[in-house]
C-alpha atoms as a PDB file:
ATOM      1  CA  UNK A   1      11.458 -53.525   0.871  1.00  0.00           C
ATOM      2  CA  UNK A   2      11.610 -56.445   3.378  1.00  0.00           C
ATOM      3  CA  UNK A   3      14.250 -55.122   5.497  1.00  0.00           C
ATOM      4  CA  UNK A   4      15.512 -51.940   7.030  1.00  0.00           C
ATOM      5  CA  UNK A   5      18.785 -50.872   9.111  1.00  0.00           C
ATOM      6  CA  UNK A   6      18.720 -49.022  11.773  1.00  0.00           C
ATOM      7  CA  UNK A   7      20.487 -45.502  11.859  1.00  0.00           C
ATOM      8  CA  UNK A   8      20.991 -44.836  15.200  1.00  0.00           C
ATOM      9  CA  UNK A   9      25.047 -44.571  16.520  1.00  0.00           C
ATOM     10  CA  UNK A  10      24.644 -48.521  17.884  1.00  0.00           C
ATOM     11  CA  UNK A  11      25.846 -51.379  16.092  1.00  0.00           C
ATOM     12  CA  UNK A  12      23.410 -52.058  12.748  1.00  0.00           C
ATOM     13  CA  UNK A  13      20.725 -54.704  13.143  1.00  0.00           C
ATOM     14  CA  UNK A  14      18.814 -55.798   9.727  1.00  0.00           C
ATOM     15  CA  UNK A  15      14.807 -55.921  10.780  1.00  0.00           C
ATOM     16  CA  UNK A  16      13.320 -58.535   8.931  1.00  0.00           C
ATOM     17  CA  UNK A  17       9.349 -56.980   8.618  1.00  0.00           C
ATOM     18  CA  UNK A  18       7.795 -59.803   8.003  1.00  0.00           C
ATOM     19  CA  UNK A  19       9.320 -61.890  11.069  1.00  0.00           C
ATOM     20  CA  UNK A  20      10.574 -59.173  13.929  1.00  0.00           C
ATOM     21  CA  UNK A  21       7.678 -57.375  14.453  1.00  0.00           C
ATOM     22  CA  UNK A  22       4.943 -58.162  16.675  1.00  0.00           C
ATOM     23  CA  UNK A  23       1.710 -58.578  15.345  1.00  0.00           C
ATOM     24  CA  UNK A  24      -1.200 -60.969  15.715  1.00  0.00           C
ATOM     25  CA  UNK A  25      -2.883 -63.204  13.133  1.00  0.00           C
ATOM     26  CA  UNK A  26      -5.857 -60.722  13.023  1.00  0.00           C
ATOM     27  CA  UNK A  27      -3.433 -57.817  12.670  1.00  0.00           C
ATOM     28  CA  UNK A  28      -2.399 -59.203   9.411  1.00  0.00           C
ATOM     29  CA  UNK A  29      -5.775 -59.943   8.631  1.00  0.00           C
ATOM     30  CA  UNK A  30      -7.005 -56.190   9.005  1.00  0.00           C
ATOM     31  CA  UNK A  31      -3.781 -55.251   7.100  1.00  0.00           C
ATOM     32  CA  UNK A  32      -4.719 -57.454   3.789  1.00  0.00           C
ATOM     33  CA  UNK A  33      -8.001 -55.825   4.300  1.00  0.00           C
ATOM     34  CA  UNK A  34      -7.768 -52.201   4.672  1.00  0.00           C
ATOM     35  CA  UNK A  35      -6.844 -49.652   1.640  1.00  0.00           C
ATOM     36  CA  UNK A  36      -5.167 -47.343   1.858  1.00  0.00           C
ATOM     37  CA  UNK A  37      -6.276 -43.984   0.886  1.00  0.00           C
ATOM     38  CA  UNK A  38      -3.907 -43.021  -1.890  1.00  0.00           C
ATOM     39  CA  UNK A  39      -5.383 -39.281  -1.649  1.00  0.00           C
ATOM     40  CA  UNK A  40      -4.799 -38.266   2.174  1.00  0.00           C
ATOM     41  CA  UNK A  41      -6.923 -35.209   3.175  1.00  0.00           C
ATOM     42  CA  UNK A  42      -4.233 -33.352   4.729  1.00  0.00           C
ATOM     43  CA  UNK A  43      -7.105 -30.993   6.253  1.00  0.00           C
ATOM     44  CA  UNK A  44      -7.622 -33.107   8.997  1.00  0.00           C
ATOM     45  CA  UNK A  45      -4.032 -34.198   9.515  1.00  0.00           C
ATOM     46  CA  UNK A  46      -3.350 -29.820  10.190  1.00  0.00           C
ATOM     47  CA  UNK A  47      -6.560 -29.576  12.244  1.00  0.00           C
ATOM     48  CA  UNK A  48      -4.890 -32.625  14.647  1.00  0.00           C
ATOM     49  CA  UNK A  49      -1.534 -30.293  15.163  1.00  0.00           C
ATOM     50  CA  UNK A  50      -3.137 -27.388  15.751  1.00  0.00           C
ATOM     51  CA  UNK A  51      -5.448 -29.026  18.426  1.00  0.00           C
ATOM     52  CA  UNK A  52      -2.411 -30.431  20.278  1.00  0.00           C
ATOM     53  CA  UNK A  53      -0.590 -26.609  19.602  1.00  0.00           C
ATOM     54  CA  UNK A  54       2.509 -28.011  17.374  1.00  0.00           C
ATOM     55  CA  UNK A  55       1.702 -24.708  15.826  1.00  0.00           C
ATOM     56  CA  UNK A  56       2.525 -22.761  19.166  1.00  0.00           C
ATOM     57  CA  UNK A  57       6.428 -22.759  19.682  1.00  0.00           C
ATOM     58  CA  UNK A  58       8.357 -19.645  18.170  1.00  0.00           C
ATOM     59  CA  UNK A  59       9.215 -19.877  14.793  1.00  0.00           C
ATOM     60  CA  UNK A  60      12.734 -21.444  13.704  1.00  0.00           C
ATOM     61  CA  UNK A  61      15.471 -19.220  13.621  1.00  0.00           C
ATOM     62  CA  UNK A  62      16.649 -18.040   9.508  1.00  0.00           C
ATOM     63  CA  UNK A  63      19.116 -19.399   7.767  1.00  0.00           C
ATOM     64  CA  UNK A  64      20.763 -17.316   4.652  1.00  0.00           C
ATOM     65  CA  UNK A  65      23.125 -19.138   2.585  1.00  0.00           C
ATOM     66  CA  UNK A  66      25.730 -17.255   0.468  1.00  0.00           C
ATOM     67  CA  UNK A  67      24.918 -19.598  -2.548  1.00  0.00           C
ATOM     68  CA  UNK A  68      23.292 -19.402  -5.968  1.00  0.00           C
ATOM     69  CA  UNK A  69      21.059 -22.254  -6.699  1.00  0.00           C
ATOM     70  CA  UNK A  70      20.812 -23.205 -10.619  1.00  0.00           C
ATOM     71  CA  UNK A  71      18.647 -25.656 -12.381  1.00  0.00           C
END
């Protein structure tokens, strides 16, 4: 996907990634390079929020819905 549209309430720009954003020729470089790890370990990812506390607040408030779900 080479372009995106903003969602915000402002007037729609189309981003073009490959010209708009701001990146240097070794950037794109590094970019080619690197691989991305198709198998995340998510272990590491929870261990980050719970050292900056996004774990902390109260709970979100319950929702019930008065509808059936079917397959």
């Amino acid at each position: 996907m080479e372009n995106m549209r903003s969602s915000g309430k402002s007037k729609s720009k189309v981003l073009n990634l490959e010209k708009d954003l701001l990146l240097t020729r070794e950037d794109m470089i590094y970019m080619d390079q690197e691989e991305m790890d198709s198998d995340p370990d998510l272990g590491k990812y929870f261990d980050f929020l719970e050292e900056i506390g996004a774990f902390d607040g109260p709970a979100p408030e319950k929702i019930f819905y008065d509808a059936e779900f079917e397959f």
